[in-house]
PDB file of N, CA and C in Angstrom:
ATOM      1  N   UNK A   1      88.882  87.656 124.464  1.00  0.00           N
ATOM      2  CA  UNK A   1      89.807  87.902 123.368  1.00  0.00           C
ATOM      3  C   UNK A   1      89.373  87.169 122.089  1.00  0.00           C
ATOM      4  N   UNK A   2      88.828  85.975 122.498  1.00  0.00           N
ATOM      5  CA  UNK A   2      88.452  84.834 121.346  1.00  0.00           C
ATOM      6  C   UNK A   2      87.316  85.807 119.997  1.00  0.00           C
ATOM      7  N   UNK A   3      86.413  86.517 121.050  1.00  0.00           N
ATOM      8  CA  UNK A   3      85.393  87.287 120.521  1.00  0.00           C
ATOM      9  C   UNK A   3      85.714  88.139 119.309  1.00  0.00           C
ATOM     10  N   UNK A   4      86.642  88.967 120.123  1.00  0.00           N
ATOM     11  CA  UNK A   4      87.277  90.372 119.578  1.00  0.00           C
ATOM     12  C   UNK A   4      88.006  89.625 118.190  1.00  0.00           C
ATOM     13  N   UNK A   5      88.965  88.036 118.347  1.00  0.00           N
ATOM     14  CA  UNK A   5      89.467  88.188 117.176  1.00  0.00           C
ATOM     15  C   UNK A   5      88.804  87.271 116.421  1.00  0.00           C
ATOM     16  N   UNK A   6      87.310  86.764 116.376  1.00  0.00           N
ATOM     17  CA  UNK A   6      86.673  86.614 115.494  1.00  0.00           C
ATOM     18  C   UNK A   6      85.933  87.612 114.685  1.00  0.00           C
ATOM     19  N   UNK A   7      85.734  88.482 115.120  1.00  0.00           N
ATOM     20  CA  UNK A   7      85.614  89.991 114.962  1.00  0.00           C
ATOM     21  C   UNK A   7      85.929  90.595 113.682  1.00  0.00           C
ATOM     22  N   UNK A   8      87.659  90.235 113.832  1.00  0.00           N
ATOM     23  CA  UNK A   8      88.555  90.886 112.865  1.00  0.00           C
ATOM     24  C   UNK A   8      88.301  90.322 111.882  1.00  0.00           C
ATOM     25  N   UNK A   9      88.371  89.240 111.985  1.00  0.00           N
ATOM     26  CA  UNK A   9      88.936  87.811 111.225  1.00  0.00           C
ATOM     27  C   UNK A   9      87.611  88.273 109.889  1.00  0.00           C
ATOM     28  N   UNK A  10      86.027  88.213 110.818  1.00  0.00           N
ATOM     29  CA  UNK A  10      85.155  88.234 109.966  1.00  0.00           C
ATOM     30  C   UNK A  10      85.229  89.507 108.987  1.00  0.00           C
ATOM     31  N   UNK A  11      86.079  90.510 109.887  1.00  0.00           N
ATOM     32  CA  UNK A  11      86.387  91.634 108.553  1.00  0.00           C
ATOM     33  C   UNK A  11      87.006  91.991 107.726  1.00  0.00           C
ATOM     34  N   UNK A  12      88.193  91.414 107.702  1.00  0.00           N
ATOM     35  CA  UNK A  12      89.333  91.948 107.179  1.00  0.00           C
ATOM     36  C   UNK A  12      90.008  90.388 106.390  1.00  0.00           C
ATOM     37  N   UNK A  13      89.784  88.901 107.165  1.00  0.00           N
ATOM     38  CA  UNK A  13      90.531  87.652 106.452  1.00  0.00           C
ATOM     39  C   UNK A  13      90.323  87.340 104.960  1.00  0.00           C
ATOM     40  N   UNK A  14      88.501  87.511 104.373  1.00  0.00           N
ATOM     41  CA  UNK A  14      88.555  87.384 102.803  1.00  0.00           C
ATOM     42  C   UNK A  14      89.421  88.396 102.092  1.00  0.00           C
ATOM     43  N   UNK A  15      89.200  89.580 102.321  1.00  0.00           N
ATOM     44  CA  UNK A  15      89.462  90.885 101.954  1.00  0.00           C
ATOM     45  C   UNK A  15      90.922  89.967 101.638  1.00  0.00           C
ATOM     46  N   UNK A  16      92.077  89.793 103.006  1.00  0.00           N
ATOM     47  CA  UNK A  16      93.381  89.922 102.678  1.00  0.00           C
ATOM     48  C   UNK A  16      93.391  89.170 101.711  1.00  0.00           C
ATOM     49  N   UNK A  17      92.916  87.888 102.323  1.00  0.00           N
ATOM     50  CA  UNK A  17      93.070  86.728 100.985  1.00  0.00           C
ATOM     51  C   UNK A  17      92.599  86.713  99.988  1.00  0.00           C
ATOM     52  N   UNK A  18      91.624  87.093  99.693  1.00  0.00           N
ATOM     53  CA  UNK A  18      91.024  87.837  98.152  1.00  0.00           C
ATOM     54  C   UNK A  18      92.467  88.912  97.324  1.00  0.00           C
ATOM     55  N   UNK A  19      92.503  89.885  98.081  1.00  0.00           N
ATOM     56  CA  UNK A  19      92.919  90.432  97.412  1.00  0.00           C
ATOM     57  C   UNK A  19      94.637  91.019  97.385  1.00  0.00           C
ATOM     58  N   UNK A  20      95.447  90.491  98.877  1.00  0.00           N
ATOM     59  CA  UNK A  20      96.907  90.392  98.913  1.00  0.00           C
ATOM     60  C   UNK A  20      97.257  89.463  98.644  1.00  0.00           C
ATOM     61  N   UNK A  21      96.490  88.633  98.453  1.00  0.00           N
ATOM     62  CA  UNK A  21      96.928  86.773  98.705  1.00  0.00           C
ATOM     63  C   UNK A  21      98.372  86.649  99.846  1.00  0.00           C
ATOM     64  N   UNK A  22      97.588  86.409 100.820  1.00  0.00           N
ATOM     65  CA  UNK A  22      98.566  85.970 101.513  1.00  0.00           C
ATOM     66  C   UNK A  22      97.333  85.826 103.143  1.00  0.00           C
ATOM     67  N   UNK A  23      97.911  85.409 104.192  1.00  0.00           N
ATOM     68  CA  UNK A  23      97.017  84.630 105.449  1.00  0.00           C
ATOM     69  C   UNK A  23      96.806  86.161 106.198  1.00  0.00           C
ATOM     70  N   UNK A  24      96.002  86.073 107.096  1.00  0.00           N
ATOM     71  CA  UNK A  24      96.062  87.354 107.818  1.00  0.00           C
ATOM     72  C   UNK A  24      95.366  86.645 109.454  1.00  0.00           C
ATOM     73  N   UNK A  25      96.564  87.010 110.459  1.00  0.00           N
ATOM     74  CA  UNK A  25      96.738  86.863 111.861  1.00  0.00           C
ATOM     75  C   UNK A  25      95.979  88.560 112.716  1.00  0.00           C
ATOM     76  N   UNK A  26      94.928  88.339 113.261  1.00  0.00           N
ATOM     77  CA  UNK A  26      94.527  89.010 113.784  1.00  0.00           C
ATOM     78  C   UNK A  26      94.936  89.764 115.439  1.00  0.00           C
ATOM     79  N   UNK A  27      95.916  90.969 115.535  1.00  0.00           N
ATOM     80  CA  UNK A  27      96.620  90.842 116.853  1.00  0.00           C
ATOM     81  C   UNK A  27      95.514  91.485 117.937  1.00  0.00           C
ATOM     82  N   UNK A  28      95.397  90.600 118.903  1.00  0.00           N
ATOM     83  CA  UNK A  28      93.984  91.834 119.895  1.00  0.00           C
ATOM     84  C   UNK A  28      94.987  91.423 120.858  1.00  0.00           C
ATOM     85  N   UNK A  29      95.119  92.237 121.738  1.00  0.00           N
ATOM     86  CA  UNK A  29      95.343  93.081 123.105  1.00  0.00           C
ATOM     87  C   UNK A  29      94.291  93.357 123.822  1.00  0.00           C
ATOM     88  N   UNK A  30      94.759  93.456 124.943  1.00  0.00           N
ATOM     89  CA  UNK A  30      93.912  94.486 125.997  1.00  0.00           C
ATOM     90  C   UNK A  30      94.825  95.235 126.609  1.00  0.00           C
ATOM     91  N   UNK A  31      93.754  96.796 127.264  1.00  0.00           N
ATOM     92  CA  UNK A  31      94.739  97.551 127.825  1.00  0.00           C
ATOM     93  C   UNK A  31      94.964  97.412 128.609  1.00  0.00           C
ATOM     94  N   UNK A  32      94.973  95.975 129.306  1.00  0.00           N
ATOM     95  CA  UNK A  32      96.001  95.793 130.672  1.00  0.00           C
ATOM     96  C   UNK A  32      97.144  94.753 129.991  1.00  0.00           C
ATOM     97  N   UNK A  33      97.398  94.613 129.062  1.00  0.00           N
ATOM     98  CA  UNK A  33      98.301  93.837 128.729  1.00  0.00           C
ATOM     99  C   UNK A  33      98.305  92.669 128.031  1.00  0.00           C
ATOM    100  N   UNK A  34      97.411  91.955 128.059  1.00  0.00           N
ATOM    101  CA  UNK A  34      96.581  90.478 127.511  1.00  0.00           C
ATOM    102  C   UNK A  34      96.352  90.220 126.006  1.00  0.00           C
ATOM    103  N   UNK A  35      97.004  89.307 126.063  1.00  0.00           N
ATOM    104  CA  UNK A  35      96.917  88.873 124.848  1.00  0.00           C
ATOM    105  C   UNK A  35      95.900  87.754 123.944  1.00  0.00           C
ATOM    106  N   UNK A  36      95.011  87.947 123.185  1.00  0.00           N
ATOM    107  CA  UNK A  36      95.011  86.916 122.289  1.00  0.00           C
ATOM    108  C   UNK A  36      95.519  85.591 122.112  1.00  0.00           C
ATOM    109  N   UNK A  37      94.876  84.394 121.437  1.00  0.00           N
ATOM    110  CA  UNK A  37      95.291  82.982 121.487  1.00  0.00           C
ATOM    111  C   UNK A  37      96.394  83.205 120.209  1.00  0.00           C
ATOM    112  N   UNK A  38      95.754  83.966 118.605  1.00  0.00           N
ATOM    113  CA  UNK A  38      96.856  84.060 117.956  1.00  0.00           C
ATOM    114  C   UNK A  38      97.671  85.414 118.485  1.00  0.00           C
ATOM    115  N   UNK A  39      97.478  86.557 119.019  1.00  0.00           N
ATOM    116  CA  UNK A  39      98.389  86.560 119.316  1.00  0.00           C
ATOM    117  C   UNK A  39      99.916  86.705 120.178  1.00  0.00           C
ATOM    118  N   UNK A  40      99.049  85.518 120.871  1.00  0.00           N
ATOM    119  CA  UNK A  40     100.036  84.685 122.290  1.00  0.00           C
ATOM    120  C   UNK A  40     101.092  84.146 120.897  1.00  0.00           C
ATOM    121  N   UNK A  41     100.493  83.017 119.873  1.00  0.00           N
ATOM    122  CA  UNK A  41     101.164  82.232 118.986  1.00  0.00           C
ATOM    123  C   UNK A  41     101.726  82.931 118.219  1.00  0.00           C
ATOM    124  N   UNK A  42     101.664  84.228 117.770  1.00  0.00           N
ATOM    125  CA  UNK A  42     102.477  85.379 116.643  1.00  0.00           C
ATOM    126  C   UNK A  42     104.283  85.943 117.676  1.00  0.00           C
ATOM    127  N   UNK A  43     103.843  85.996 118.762  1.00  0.00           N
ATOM    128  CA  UNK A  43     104.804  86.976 119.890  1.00  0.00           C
ATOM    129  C   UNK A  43     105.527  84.955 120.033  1.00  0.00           C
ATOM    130  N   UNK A  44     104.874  83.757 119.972  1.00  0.00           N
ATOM    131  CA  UNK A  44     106.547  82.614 120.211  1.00  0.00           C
ATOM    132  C   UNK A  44     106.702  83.040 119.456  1.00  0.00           C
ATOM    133  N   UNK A  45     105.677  82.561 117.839  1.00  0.00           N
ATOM    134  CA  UNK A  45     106.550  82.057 116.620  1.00  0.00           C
ATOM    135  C   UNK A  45     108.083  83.004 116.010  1.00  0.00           C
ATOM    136  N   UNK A  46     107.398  84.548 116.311  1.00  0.00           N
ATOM    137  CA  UNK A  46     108.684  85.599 116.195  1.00  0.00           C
ATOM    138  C   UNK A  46     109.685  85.933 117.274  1.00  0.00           C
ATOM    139  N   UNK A  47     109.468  85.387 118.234  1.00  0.00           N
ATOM    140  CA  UNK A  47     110.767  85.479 119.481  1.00  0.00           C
ATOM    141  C   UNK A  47     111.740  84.156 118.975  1.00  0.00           C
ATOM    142  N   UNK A  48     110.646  82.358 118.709  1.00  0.00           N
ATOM    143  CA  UNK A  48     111.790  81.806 118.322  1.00  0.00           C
ATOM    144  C   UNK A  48     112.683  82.341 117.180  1.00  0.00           C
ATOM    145  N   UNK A  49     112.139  82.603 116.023  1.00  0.00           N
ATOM    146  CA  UNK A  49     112.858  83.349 114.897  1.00  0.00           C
ATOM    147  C   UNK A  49     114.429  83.863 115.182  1.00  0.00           C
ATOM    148  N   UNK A  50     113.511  85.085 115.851  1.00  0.00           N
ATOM    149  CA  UNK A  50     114.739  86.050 116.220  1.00  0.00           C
ATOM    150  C   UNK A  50     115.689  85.543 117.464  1.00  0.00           C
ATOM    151  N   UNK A  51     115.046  84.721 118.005  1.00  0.00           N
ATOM    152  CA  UNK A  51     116.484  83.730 118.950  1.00  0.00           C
ATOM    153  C   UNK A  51     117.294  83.119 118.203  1.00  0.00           C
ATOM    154  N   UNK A  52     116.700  82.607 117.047  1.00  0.00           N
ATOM    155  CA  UNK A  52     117.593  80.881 116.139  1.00  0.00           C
ATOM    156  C   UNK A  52     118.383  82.202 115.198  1.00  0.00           C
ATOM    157  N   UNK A  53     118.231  83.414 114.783  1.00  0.00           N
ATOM    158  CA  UNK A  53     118.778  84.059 113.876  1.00  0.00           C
ATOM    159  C   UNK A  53     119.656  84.708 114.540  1.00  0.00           C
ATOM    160  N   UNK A  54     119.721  85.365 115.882  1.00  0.00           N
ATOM    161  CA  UNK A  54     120.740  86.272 116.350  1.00  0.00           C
ATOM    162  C   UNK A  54     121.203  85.325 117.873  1.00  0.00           C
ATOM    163  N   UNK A  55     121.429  84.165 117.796  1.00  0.00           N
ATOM    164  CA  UNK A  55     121.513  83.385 118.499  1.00  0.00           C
ATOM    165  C   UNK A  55     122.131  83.684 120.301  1.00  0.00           C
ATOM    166  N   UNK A  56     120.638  83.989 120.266  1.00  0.00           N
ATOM    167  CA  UNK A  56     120.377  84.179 121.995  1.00  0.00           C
ATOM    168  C   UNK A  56     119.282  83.481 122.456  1.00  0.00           C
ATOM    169  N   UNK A  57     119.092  83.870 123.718  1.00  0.00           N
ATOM    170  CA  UNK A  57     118.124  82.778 124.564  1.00  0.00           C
ATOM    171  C   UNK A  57     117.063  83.127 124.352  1.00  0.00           C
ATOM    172  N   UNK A  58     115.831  82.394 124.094  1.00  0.00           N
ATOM    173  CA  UNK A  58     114.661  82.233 123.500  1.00  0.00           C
ATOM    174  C   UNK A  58     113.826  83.005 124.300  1.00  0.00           C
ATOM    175  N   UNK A  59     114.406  82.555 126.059  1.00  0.00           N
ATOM    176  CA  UNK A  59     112.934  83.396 127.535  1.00  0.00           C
ATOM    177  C   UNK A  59     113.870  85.169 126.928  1.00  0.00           C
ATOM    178  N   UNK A  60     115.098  85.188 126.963  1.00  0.00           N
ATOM    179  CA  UNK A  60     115.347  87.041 126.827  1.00  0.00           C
ATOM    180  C   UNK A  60     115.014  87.166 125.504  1.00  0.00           C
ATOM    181  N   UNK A  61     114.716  86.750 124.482  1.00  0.00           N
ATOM    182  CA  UNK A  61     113.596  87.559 123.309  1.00  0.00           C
ATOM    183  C   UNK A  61     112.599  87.792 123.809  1.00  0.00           C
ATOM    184  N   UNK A  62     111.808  86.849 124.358  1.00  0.00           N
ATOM    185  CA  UNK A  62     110.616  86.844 124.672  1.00  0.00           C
ATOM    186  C   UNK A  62     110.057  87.824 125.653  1.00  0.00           C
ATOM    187  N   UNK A  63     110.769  88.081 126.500  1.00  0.00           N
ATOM    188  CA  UNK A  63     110.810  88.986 127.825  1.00  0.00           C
ATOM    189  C   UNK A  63     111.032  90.351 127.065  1.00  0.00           C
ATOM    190  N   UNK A  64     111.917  90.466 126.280  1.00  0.00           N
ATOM    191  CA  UNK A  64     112.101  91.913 125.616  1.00  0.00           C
ATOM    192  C   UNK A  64     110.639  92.088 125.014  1.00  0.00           C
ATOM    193  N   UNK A  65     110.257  90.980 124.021  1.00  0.00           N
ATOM    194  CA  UNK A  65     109.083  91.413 123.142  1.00  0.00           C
ATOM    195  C   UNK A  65     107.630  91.691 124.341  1.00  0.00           C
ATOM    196  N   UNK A  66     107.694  90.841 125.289  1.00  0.00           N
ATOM    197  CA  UNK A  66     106.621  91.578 126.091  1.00  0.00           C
ATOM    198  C   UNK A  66     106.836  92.769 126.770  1.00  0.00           C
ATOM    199  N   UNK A  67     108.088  93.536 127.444  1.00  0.00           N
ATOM    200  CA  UNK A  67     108.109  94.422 128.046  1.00  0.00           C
ATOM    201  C   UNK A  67     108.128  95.538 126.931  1.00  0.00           C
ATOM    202  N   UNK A  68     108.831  95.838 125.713  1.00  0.00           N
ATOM    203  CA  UNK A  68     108.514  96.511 124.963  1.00  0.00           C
ATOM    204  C   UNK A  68     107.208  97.166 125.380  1.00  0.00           C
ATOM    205  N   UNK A  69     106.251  96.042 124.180  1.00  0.00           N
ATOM    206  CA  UNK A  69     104.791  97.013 124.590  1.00  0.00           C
ATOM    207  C   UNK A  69     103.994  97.046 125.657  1.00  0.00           C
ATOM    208  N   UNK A  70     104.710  96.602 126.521  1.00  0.00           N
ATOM    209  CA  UNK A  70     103.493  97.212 127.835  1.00  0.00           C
ATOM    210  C   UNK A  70     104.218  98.481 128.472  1.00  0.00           C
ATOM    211  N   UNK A  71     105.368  98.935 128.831  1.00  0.00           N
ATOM    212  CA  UNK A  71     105.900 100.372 128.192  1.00  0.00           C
ATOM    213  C   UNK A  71     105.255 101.033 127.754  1.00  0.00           C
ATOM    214  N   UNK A  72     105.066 100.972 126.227  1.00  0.00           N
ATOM    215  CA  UNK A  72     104.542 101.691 125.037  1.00  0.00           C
ATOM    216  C   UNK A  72     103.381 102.095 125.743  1.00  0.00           C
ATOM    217  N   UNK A  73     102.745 101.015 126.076  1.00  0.00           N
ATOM    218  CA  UNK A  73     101.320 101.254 126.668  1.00  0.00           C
ATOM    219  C   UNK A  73     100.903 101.960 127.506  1.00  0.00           C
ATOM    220  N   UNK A  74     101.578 102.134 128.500  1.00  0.00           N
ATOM    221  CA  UNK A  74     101.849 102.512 130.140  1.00  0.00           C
ATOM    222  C   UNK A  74     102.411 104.237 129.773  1.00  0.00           C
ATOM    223  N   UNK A  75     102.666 103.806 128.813  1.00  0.00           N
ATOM    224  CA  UNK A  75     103.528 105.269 127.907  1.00  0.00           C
ATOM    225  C   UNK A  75     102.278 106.403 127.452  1.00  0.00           C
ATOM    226  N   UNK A  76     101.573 105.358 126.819  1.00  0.00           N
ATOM    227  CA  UNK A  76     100.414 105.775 126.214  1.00  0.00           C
ATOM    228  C   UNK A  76      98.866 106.822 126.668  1.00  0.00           C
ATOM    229  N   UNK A  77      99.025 105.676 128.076  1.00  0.00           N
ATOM    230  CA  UNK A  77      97.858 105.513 128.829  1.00  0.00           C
ATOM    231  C   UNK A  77      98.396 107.392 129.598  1.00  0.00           C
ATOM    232  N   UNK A  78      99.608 107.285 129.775  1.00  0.00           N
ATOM    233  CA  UNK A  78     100.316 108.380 130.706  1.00  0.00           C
ATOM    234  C   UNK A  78     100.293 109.631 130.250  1.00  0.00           C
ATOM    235  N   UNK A  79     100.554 109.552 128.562  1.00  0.00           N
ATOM    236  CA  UNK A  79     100.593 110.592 127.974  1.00  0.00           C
ATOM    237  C   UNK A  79      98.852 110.843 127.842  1.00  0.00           C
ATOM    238  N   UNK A  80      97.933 109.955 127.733  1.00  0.00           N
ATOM    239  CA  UNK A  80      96.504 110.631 127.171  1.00  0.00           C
ATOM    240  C   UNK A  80      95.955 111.225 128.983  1.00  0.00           C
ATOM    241  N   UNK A  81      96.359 110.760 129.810  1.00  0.00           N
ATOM    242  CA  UNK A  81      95.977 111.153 131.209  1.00  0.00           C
ATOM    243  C   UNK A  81      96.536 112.507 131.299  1.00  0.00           C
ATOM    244  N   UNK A  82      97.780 112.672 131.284  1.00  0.00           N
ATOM    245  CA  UNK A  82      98.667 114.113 131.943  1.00  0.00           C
ATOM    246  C   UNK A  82      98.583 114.678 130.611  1.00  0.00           C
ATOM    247  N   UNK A  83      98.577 114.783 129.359  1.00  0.00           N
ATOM    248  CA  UNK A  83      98.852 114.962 128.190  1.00  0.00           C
ATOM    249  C   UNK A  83     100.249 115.464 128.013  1.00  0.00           C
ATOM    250  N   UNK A  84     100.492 115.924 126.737  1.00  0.00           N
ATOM    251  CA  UNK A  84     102.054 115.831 126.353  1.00  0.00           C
ATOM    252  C   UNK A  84     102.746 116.962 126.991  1.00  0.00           C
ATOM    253  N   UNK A  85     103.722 117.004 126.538  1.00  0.00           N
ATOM    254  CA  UNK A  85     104.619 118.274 127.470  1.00  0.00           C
ATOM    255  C   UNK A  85     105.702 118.989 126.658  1.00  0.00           C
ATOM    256  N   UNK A  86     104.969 119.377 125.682  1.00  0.00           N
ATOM    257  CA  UNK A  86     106.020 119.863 124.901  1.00  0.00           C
ATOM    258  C   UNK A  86     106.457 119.508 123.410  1.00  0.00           C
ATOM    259  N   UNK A  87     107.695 119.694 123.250  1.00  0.00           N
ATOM    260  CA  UNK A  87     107.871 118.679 121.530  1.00  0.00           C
ATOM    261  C   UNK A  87     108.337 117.861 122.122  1.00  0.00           C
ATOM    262  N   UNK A  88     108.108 116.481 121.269  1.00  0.00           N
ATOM    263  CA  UNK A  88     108.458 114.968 121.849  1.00  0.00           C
ATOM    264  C   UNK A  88     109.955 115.064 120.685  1.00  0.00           C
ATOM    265  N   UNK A  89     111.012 114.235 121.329  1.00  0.00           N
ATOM    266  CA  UNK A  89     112.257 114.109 120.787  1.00  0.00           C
ATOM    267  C   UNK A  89     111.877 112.819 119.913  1.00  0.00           C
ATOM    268  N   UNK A  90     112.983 113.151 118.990  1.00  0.00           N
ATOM    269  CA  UNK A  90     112.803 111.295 117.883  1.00  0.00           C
ATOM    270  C   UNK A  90     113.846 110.662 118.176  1.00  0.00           C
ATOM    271  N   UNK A  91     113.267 109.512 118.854  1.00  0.00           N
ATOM    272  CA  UNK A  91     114.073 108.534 119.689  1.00  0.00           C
ATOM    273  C   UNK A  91     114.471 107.928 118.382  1.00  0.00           C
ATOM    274  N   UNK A  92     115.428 107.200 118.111  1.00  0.00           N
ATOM    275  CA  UNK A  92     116.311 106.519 116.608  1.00  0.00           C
ATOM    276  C   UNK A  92     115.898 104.848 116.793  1.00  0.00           C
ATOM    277  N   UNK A  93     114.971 104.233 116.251  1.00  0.00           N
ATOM    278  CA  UNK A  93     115.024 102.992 116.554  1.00  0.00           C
ATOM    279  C   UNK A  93     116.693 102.313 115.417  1.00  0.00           C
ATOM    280  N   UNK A  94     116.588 101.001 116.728  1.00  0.00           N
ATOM    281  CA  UNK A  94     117.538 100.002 116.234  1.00  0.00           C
ATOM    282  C   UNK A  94     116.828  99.419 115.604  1.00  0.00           C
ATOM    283  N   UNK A  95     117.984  98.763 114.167  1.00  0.00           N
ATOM    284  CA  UNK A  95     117.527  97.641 113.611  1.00  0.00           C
ATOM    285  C   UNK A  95     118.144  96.263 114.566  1.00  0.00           C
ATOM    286  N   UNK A  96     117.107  95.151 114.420  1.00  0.00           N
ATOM    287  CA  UNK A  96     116.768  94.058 115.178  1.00  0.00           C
ATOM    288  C   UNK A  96     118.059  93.548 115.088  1.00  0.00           C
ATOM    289  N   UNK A  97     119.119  93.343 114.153  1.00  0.00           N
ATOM    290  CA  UNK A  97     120.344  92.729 114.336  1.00  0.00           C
ATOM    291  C   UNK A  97     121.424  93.704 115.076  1.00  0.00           C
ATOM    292  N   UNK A  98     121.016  94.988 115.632  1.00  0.00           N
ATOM    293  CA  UNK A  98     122.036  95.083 116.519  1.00  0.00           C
ATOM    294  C   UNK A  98     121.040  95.469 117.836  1.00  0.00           C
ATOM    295  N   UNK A  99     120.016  94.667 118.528  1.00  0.00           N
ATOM    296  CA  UNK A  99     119.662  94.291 119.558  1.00  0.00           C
ATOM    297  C   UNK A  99     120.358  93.460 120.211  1.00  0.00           C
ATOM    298  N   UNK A 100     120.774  93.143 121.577  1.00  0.00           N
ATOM    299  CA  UNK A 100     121.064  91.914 122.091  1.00  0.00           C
ATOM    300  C   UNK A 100     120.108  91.824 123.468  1.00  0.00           C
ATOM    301  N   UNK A 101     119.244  90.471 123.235  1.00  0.00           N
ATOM    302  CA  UNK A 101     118.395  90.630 124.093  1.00  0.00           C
ATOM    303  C   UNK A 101     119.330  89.315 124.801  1.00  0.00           C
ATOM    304  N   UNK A 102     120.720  89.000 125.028  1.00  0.00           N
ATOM    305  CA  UNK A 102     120.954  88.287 126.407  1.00  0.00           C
ATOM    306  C   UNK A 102     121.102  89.594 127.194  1.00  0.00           C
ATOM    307  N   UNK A 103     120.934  89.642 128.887  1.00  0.00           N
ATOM    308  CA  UNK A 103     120.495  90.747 130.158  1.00  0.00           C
ATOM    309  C   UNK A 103     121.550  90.304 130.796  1.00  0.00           C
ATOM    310  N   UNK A 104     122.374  88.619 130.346  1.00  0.00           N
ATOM    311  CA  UNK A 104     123.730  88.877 131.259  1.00  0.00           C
ATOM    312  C   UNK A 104     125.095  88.812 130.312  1.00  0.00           C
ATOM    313  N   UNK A 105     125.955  89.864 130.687  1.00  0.00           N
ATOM    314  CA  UNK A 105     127.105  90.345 130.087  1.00  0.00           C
ATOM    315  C   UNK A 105     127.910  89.227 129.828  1.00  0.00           C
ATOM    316  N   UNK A 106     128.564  89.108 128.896  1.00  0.00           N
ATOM    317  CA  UNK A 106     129.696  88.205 128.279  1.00  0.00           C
ATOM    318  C   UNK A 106     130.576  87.786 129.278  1.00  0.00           C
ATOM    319  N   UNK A 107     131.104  86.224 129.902  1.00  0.00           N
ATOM    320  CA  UNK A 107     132.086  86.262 130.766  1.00  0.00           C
ATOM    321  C   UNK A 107     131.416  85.593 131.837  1.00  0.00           C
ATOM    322  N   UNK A 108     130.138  86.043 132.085  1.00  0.00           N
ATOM    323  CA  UNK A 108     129.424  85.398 133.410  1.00  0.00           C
ATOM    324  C   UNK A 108     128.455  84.439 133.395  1.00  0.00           C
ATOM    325  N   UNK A 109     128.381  83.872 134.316  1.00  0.00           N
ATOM    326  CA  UNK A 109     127.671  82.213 133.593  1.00  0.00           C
ATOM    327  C   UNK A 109     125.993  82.672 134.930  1.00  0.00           C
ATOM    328  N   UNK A 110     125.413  82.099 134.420  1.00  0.00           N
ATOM    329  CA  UNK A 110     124.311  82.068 135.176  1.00  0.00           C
ATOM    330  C   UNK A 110     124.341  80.846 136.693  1.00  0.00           C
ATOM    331  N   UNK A 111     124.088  80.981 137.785  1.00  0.00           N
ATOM    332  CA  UNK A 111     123.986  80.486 138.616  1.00  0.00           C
ATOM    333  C   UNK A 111     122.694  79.797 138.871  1.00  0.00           C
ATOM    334  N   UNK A 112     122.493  78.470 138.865  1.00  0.00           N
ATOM    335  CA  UNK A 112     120.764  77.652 138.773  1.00  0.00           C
ATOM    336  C   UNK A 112     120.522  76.981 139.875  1.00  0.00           C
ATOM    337  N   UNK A 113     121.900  76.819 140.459  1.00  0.00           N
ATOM    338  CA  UNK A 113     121.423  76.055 141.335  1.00  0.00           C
ATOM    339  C   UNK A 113     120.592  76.799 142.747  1.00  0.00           C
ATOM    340  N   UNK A 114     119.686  75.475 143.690  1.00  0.00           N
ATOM    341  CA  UNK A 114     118.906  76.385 144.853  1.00  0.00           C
ATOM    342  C   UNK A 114     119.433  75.470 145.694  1.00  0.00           C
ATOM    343  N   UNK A 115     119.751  75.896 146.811  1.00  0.00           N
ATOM    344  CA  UNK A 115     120.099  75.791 148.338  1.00  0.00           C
ATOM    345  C   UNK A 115     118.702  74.942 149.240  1.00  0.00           C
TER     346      UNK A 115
END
């Protein structure tokens, strides 16, 4: 991964900073899922965010933001294998403030303890 995002970095980092002025984070993946060192560090720094702003638990952002795209992916990989099937419907994305990434319902407390 280290490779791939020196890669980028060497192509695209003067460019941004030359000419958007502003930093540029290089995201590499693999298609089994794997992430990058930055961006392992891009997927905390924006899960804490969006935990401290819509104040939920930091592991269910985090768990949402990884299952998201490996979905997508798995989505991806499925559709270029079988190919498509038709017209695809337009799914309506949510905006991020009416997500709730707590997975347990209001009222019920989590159980920690082990036997």
């Amino acid at each position: 991964y280290t490779q791939h995002e020196n890669i980028k970095k060497k192509e695209y980092e003067q460019r941004v900073i030359q000419v958007e002025k502003c930093s540029f984070t290089p995201l590499v993946y693999s298609t089994l899922g794997g992430m990058a060192p930055q961006a392992h560090a891009f997927h905390r720094r924006i899960a804490e965010l969006v935990a401290e702003k819509t104040n939920e638990e930091y592991r269910d952002v985090i768990s949402t933001m990884r299952t998201k795209p490996s979905f997508a992916l798995l989505k991806s990989v499925l559709v270029s294998v079988r190919g498509s099937r038709g017209k695809s419907s337009r799914v309506r994305e949510l905006p991020i403030s009416d997500i709730s990434f707590n997975l347990i319902p209001d009222g019920m407390t989590r159980d920690v303890s082990f036997s």
